[in-house]
Protein backbone atom coordinates (compact mmCIF):
# COMPACT_ATOMS: atom_id res chain seq x y z
CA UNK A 1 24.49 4.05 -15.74
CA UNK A 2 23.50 0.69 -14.20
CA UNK A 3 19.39 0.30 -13.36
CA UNK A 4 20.35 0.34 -9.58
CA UNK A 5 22.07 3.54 -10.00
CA UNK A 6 19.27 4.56 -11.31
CA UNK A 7 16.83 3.17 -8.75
CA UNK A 8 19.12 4.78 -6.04
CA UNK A 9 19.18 8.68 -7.67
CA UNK A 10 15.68 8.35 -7.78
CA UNK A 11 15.48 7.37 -4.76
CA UNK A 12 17.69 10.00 -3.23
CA UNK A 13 15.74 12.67 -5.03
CA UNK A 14 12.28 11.41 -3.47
CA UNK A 15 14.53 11.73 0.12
CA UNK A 16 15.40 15.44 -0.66
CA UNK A 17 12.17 16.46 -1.98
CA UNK A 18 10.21 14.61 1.11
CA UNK A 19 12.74 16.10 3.90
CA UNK A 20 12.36 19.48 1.55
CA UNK A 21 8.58 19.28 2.59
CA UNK A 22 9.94 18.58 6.85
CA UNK A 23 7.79 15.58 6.00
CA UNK A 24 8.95 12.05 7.87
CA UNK A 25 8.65 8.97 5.90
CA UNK A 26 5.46 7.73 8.26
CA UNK A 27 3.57 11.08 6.83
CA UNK A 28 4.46 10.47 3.42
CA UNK A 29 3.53 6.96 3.63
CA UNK A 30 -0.03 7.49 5.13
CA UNK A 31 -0.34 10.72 2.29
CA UNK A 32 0.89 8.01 -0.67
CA UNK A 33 -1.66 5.24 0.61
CA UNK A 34 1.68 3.15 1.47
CA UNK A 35 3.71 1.01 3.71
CA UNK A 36 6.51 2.55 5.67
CA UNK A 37 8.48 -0.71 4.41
CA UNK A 38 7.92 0.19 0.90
CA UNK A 39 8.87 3.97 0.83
CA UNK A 40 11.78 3.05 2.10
CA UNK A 41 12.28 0.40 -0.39
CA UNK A 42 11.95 3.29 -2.76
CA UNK A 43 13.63 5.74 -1.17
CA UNK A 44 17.09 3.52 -0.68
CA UNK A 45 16.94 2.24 -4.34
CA UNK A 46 16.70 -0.78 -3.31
CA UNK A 47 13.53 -2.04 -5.84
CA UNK A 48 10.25 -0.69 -5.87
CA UNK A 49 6.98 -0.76 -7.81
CA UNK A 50 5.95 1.21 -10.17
CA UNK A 51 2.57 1.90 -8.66
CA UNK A 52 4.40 2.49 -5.23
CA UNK A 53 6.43 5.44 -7.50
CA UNK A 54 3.62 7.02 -8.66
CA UNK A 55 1.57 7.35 -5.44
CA UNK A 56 4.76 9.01 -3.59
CA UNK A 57 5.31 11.36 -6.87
CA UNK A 58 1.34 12.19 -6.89
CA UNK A 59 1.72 12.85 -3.02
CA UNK A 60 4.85 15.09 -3.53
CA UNK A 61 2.85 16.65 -6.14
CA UNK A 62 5.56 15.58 -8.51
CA UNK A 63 3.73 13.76 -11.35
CA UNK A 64 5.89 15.64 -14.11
CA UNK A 65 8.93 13.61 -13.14
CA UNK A 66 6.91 11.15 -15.79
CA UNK A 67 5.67 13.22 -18.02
């Protein structure tokens, strides 16, 4: 699998997990200590950072996805 396959199942998972939650990306944002711009970045696989990752995991309460 190619890395932007990758980026964009990740991505996709984040979505399902947020929209799980009946949280909108401006509340996850402001929860992560984010931009709007750069969860969705994340969220559409299209490039990310790391550190952007693993504030939206921690505030998804999701930190074993890198364990």
């Amino acid at each position: 699998m190619r890395s932007d396959d990758l980026e964009q199942k990740l991505g996709g998972r984040i979505r399902a997990v947020r929209t799980a939650r009946r949280l909108t990306q401006t509340e996850l944002a402001e929860l992560a200590n984010v931009s709007v711009g750069a969860l969705k970045h994340l969220e559409g696989g299209a490039g990310a950072t790391t550190t952007t990752l693993v504030k939206v995991l921690r505030a998804l309460g999701q930190e074993r996805w890198i364990d």
